[in-house]
C-alpha atoms as a PDB file:
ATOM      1  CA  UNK A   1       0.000   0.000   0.000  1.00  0.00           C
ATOM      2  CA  UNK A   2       1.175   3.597  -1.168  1.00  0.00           C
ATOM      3  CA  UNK A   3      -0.392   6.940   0.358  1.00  0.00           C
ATOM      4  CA  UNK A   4      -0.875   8.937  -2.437  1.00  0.00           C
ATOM      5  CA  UNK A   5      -1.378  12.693  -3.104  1.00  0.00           C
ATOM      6  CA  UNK A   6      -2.483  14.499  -6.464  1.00  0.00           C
ATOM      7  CA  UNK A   7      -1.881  18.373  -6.736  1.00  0.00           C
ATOM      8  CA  UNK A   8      -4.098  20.562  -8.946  1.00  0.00           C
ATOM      9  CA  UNK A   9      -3.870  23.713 -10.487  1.00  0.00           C
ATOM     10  CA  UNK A  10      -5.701  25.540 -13.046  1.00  0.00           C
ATOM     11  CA  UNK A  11      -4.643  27.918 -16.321  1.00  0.00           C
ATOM     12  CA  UNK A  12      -6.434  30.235 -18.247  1.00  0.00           C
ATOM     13  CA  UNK A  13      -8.320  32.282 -15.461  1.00  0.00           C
ATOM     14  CA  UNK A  14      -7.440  35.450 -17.228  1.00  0.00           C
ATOM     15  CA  UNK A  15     -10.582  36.509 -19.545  1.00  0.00           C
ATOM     16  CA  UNK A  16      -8.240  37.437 -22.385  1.00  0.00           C
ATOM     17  CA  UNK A  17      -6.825  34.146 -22.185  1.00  0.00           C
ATOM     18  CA  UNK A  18      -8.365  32.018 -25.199  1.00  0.00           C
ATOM     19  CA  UNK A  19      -7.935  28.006 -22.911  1.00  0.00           C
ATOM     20  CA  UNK A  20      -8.345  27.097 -19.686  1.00  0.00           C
ATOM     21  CA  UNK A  21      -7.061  23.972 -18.055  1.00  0.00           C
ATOM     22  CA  UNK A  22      -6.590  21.859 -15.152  1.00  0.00           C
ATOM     23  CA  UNK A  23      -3.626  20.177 -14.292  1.00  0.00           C
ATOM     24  CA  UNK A  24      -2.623  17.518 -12.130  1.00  0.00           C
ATOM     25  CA  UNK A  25       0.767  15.348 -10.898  1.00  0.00           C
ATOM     26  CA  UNK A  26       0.357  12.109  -8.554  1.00  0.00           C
ATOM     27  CA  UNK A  27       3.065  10.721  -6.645  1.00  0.00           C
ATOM     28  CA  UNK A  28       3.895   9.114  -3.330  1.00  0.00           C
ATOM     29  CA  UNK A  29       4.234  11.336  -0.079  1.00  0.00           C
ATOM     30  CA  UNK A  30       7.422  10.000   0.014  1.00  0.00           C
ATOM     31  CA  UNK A  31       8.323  10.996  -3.541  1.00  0.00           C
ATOM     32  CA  UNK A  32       6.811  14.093  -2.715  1.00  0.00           C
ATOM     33  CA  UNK A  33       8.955  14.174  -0.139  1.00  0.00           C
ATOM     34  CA  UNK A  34      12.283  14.202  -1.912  1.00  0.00           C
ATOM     35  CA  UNK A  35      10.640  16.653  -4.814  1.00  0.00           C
ATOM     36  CA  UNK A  36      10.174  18.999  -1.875  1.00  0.00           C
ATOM     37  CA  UNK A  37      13.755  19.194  -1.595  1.00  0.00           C
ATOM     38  CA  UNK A  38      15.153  19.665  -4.879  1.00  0.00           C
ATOM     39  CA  UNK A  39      12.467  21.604  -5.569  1.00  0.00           C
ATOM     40  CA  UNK A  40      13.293  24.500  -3.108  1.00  0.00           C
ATOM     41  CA  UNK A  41      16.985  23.965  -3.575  1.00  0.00           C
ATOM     42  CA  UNK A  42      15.809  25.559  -7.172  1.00  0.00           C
ATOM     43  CA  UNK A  43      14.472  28.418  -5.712  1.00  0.00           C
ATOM     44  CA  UNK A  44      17.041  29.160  -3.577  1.00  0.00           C
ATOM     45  CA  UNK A  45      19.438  28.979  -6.342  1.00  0.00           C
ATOM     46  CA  UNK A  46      17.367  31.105  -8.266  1.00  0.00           C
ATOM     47  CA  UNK A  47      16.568  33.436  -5.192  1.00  0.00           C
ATOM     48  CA  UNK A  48      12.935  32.683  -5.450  1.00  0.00           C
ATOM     49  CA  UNK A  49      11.363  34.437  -2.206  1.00  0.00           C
ATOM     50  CA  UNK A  50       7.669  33.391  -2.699  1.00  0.00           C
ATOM     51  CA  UNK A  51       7.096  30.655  -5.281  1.00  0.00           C
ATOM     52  CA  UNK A  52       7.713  29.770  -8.915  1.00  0.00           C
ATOM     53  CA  UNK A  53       4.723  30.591 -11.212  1.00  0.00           C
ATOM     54  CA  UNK A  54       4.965  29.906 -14.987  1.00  0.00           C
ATOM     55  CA  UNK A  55       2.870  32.787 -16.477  1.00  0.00           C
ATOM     56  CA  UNK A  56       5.654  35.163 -14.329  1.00  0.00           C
ATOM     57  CA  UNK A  57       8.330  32.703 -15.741  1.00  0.00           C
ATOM     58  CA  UNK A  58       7.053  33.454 -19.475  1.00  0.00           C
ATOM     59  CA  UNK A  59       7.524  37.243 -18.472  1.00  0.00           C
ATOM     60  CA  UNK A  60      10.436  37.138 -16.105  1.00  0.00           C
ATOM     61  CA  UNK A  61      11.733  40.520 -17.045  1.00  0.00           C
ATOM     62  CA  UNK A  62       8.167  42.484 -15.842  1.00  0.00           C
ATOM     63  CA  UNK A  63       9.004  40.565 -12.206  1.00  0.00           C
ATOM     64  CA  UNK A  64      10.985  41.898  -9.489  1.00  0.00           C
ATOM     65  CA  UNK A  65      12.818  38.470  -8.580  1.00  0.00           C
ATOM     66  CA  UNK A  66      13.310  37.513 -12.335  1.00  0.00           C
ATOM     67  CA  UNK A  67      14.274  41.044 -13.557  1.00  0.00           C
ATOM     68  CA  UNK A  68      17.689  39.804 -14.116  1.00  0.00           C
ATOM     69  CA  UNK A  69      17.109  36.485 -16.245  1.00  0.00           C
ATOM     70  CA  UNK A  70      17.961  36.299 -19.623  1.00  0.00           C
ATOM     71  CA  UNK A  71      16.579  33.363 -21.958  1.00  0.00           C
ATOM     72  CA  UNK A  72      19.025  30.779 -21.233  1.00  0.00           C
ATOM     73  CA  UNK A  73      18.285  31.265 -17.319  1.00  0.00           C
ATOM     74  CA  UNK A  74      14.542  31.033 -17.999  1.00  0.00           C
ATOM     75  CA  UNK A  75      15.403  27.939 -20.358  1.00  0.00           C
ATOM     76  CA  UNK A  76      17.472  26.084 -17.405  1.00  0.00           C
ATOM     77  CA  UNK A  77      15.155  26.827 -14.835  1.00  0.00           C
ATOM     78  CA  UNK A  78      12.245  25.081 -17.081  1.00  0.00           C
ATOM     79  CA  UNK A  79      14.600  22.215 -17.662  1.00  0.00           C
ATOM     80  CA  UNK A  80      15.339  21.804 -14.006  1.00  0.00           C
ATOM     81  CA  UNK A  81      11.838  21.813 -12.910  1.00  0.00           C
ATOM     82  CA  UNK A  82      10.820  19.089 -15.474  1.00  0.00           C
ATOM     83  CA  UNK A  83      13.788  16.741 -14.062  1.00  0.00           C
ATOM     84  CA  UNK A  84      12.456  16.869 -11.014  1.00  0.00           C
ATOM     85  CA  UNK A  85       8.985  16.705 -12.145  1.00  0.00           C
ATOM     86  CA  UNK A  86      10.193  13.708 -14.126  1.00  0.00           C
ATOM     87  CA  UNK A  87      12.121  12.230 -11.294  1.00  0.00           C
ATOM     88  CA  UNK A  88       9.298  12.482  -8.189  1.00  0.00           C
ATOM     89  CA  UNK A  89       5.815  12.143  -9.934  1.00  0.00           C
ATOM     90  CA  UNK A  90       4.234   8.861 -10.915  1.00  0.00           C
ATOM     91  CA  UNK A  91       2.028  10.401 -13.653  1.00  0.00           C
ATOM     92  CA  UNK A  92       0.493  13.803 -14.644  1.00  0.00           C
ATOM     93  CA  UNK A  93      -2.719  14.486 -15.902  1.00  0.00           C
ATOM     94  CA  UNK A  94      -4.648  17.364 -17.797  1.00  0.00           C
ATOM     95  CA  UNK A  95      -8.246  18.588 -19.729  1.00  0.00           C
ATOM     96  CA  UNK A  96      -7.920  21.702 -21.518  1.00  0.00           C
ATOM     97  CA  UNK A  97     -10.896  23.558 -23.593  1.00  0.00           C
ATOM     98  CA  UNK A  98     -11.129  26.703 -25.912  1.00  0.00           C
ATOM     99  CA  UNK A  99     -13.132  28.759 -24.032  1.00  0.00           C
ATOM    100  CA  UNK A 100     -15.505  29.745 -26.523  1.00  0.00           C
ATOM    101  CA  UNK A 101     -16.234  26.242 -27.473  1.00  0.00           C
ATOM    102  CA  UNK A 102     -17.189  25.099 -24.366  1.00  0.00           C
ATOM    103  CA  UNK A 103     -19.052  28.217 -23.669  1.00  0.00           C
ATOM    104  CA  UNK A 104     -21.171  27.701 -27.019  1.00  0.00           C
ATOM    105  CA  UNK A 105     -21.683  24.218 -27.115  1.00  0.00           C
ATOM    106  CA  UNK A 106     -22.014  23.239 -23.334  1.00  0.00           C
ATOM    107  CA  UNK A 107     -25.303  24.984 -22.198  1.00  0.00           C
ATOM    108  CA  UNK A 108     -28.446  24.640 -20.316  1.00  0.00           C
ATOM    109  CA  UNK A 109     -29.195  21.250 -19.030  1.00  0.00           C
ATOM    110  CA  UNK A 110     -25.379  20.413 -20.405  1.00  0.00           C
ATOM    111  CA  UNK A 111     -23.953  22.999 -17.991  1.00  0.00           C
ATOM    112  CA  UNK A 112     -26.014  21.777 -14.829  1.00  0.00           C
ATOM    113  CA  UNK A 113     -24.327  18.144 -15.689  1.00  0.00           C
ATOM    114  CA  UNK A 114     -20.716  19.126 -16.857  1.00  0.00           C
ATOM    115  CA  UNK A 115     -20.285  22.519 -14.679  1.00  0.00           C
ATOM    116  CA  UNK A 116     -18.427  25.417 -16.707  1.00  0.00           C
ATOM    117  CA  UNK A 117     -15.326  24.817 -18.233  1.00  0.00           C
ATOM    118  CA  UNK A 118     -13.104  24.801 -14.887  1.00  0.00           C
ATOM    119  CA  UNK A 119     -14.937  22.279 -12.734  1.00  0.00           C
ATOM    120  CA  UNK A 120     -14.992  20.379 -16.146  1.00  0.00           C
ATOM    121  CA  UNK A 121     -11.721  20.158 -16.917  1.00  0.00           C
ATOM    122  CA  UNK A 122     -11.082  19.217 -13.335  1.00  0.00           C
ATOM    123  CA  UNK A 123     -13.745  16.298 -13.720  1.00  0.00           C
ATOM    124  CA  UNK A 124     -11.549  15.200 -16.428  1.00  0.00           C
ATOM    125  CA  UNK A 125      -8.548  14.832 -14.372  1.00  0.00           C
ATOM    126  CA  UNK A 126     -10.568  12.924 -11.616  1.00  0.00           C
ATOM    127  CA  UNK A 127     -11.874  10.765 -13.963  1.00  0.00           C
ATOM    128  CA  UNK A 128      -8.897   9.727 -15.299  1.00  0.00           C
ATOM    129  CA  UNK A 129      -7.229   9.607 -11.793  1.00  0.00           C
ATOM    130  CA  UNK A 130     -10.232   7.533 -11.006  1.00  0.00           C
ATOM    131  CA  UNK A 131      -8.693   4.628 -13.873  1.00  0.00           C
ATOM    132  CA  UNK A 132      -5.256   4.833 -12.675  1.00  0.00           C
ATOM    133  CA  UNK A 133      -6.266   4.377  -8.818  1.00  0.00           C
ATOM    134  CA  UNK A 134      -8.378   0.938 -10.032  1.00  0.00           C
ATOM    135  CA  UNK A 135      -4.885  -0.205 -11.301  1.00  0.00           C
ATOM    136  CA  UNK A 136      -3.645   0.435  -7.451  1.00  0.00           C
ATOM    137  CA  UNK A 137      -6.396  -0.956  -5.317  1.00  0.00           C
ATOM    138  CA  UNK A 138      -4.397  -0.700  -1.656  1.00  0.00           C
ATOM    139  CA  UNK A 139      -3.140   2.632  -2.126  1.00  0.00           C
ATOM    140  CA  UNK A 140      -5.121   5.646  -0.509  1.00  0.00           C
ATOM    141  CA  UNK A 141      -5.329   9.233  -1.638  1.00  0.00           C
ATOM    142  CA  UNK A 142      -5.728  13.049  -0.994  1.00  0.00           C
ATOM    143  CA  UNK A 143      -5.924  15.753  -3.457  1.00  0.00           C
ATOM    144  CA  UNK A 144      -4.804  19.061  -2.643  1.00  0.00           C
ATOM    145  CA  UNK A 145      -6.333  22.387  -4.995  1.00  0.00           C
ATOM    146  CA  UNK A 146      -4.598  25.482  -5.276  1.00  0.00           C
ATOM    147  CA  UNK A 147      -6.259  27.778  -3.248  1.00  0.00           C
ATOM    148  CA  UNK A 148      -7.022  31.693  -3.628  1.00  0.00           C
ATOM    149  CA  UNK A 149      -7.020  31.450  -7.561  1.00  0.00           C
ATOM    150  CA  UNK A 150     -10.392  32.262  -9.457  1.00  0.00           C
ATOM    151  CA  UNK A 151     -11.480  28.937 -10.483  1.00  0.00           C
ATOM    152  CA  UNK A 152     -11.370  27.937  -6.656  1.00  0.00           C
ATOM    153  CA  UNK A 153     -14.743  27.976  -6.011  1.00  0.00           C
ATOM    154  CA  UNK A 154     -15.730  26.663  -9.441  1.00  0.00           C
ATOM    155  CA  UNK A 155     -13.463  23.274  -8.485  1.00  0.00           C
ATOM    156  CA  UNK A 156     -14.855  23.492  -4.927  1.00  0.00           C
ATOM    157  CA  UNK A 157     -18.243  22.966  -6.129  1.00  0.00           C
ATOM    158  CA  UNK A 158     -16.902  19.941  -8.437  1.00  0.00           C
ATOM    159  CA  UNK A 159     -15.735  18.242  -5.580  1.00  0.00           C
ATOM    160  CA  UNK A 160     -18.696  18.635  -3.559  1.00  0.00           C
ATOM    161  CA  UNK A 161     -20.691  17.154  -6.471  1.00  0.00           C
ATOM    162  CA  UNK A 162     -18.735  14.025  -6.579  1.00  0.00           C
ATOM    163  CA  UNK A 163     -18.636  13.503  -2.883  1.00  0.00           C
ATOM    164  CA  UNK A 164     -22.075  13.557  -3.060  1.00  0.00           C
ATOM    165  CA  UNK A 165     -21.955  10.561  -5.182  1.00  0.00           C
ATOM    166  CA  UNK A 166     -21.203   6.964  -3.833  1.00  0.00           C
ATOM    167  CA  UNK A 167     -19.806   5.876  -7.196  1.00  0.00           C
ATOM    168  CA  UNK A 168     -17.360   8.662  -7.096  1.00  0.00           C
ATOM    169  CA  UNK A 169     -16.885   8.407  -3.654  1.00  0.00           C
ATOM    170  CA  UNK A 170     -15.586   5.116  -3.949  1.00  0.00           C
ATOM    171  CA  UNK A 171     -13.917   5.446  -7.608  1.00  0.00           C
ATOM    172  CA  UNK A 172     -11.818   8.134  -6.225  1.00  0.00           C
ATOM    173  CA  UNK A 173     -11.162   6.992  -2.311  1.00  0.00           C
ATOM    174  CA  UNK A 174     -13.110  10.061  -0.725  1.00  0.00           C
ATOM    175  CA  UNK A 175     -12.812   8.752   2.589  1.00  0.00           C
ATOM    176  CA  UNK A 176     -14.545  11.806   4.010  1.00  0.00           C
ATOM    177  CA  UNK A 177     -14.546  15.853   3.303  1.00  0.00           C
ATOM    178  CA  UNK A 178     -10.808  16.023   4.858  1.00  0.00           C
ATOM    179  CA  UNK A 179      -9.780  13.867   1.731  1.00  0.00           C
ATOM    180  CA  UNK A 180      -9.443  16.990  -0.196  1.00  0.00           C
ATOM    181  CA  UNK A 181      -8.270  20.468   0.571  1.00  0.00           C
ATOM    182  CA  UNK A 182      -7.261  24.144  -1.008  1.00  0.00           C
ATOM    183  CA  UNK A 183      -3.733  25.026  -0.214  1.00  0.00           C
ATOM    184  CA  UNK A 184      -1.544  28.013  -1.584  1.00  0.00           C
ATOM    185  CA  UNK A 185       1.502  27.903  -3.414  1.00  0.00           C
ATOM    186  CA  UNK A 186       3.814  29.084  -1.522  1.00  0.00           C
ATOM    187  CA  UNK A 187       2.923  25.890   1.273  1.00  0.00           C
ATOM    188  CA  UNK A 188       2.409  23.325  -1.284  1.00  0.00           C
ATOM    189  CA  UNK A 189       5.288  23.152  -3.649  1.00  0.00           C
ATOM    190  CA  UNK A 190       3.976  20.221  -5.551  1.00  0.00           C
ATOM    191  CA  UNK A 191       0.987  23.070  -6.796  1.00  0.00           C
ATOM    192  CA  UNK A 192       3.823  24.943  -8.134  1.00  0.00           C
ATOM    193  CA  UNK A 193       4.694  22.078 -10.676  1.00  0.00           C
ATOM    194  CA  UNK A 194       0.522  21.502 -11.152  1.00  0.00           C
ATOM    195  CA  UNK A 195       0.858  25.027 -12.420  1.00  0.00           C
ATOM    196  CA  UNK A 196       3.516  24.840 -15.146  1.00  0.00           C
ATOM    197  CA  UNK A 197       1.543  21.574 -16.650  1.00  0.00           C
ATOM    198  CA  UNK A 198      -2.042  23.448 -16.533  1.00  0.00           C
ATOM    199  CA  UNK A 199      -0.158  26.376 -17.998  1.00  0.00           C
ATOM    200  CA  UNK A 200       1.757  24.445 -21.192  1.00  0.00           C
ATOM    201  CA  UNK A 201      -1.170  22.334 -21.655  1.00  0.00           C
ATOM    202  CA  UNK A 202      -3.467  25.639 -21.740  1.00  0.00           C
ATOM    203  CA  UNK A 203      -0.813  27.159 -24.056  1.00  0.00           C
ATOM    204  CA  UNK A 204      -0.900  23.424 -26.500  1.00  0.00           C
ATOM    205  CA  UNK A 205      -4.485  24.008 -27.129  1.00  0.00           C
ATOM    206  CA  UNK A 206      -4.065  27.549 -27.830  1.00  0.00           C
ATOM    207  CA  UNK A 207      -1.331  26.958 -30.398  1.00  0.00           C
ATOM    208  CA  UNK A 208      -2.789  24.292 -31.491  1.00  0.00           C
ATOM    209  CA  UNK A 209      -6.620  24.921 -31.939  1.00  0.00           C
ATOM    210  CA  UNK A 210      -7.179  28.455 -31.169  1.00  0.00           C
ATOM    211  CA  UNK A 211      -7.952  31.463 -34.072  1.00  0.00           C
ATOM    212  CA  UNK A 212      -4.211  31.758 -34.234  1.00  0.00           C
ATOM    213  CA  UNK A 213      -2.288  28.368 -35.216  1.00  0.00           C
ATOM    214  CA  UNK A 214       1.303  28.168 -33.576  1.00  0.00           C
ATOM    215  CA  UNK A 215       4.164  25.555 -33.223  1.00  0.00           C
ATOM    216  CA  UNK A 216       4.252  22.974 -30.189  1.00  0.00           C
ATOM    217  CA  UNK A 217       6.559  25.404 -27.791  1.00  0.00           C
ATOM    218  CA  UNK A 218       9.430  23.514 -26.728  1.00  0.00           C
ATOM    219  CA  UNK A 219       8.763  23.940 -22.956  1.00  0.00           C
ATOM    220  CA  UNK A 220       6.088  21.814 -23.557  1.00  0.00           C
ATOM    221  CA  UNK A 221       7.674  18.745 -25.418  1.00  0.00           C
ATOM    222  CA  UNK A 222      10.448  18.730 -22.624  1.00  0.00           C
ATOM    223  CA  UNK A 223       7.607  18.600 -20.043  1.00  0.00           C
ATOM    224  CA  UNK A 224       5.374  16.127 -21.509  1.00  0.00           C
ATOM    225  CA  UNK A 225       6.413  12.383 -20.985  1.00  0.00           C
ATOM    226  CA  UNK A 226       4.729  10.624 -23.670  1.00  0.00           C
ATOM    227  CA  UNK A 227       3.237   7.675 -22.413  1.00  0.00           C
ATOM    228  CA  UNK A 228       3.277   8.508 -19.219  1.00  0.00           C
ATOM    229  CA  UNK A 229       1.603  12.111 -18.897  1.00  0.00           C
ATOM    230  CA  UNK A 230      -2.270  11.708 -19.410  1.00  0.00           C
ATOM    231  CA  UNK A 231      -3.216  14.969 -21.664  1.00  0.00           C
ATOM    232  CA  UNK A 232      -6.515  15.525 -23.261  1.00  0.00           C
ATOM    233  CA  UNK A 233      -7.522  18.779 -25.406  1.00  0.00           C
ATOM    234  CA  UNK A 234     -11.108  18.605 -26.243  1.00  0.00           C
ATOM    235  CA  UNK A 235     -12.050  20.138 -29.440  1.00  0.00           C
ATOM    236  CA  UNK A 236     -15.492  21.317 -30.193  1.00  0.00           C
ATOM    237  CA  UNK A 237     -16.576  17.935 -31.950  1.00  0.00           C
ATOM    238  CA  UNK A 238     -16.023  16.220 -29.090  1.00  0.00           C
ATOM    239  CA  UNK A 239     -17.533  18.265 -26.863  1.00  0.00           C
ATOM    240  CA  UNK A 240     -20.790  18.360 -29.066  1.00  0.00           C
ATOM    241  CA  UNK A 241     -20.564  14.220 -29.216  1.00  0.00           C
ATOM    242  CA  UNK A 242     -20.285  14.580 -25.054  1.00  0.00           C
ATOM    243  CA  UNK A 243     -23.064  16.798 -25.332  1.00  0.00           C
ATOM    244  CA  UNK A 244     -25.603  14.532 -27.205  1.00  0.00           C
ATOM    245  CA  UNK A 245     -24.306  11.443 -24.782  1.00  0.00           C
ATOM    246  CA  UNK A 246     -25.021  13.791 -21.526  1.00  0.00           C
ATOM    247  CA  UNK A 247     -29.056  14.430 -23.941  1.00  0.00           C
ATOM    248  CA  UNK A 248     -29.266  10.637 -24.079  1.00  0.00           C
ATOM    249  CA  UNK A 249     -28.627  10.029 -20.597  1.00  0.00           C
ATOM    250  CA  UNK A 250     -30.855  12.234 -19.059  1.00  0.00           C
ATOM    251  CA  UNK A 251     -34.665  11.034 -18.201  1.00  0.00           C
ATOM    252  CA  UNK A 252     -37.196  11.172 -21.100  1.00  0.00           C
ATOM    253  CA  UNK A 253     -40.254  13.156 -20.412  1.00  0.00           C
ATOM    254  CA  UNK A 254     -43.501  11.538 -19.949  1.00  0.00           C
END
């Protein structure tokens, strides 16, 4: 038996941000444990007071404690983060949508069953967390949301659903309501590597489905561990072929 512990974080909470996404890394607490380390040994190389955040990364020169990088800094940092990433989690997970498209084709009854995009793209991320945990039936399991962000509330509410459920309940090992809690940043530095895979999977569907086609960015094929990493970017076809399952599901009238 393993104790367990998946971090989340979300991307894409600014309105002028075309994707949002949840992200998500599972490991032991003992991995954890030895990511911890490395992890702040980073920042304290880097002189990192409060905690690393990838959208300030992108823009390290607007940011008083990255004023001073130049590319190749920002480039090692990135590459010493994934290592350790690489190194201390078992497997990551993501669900990413276009904004718009889930905004236009998830309505209505569709919204009361798949929540708005946020609690959505978390429920993706659960579900698929819910598969690997029936591959590990000893190990038990808490699951720790960034806290103080926008979407908090949204993923609050997604939780709350599923607790509410006995399937889920048991799918994903919700003991009780202490299984899962909201934690900042700064305390949690596992959120801190949540963030940068919310953030590059946000930025893959962007690039690659949004108004303005872009190449894969190269912070993202270093992160991603194909095979491994668990990344789904829901176009609008699927989410109008989700949409007509979620119709057929739902009680005929009399």
């Amino acid at each position: 038996m393993a104790v367990l512990t998946a971090y989340f974080d979300e991307a894409g909470t600014d309105s002028s941000k075309p994707a949002v996404a949840v992200g998500c890394y599972v490991a032991t607490n003992e991995q954890w444990k030895y990511f911890n380390t490395d992890w702040q040994w980073l920042k304290d190389w880097q002189e990192i007071k409060k905690y690393f955040h990838r959208t300030d990364q992108e823009s390290y020169w607007e940011h008083e404690e990255t004023k001073d990088w130049d590319r190749n800094r920002q480039i090692t940092v990135y590459q010493a983060q994934h290592a350790f990433i690489h190194a201390y989690t078992l497997k990551g997970f993501a669900g990413t949508v276009i904004k718009e498209d889930y905004d236009d084709v998830i309505e209505g009854v569709d919204r009361e069953a798949l929540g708005n995009a946020y609690e959505f793209c978390l429920r993706h991320c659960l579900g698929r967390l819910a598969e690997f945990l029936a591959q590990r039936p000893n190990d038990e399991i808490t699951y720790i949301i960034e806290s103080g962000a926008e979407g908090e509330p949204h993923l609050k509410k997604a939780f709350d659903v599923l607790f509410a459920s006995p399937e889920h309940r048991r799918s994903l090992r919700l003991k009780d309501i202490n299984s899962w809690g909201f934690v900042g940043k700064k305390a949690a530095m596992p959120l801190q590597a949540a963030d940068a895979l919310a953030y590059e999977a946000a930025k893959e569907m962007e690039n690659r489905f949004g108004l303005v086609k872009r190449d894969t960015r190269k912070s993202f094929l270093d992160l991603y561990r194909h095979g491994i990493d668990e990344l789904h970017w829901w176009q609008r076809e699927a989410l109008i072929k989700l949409r007509e399952q979620v119709h057929a599901s739902l009680p005929k009238p009399d």
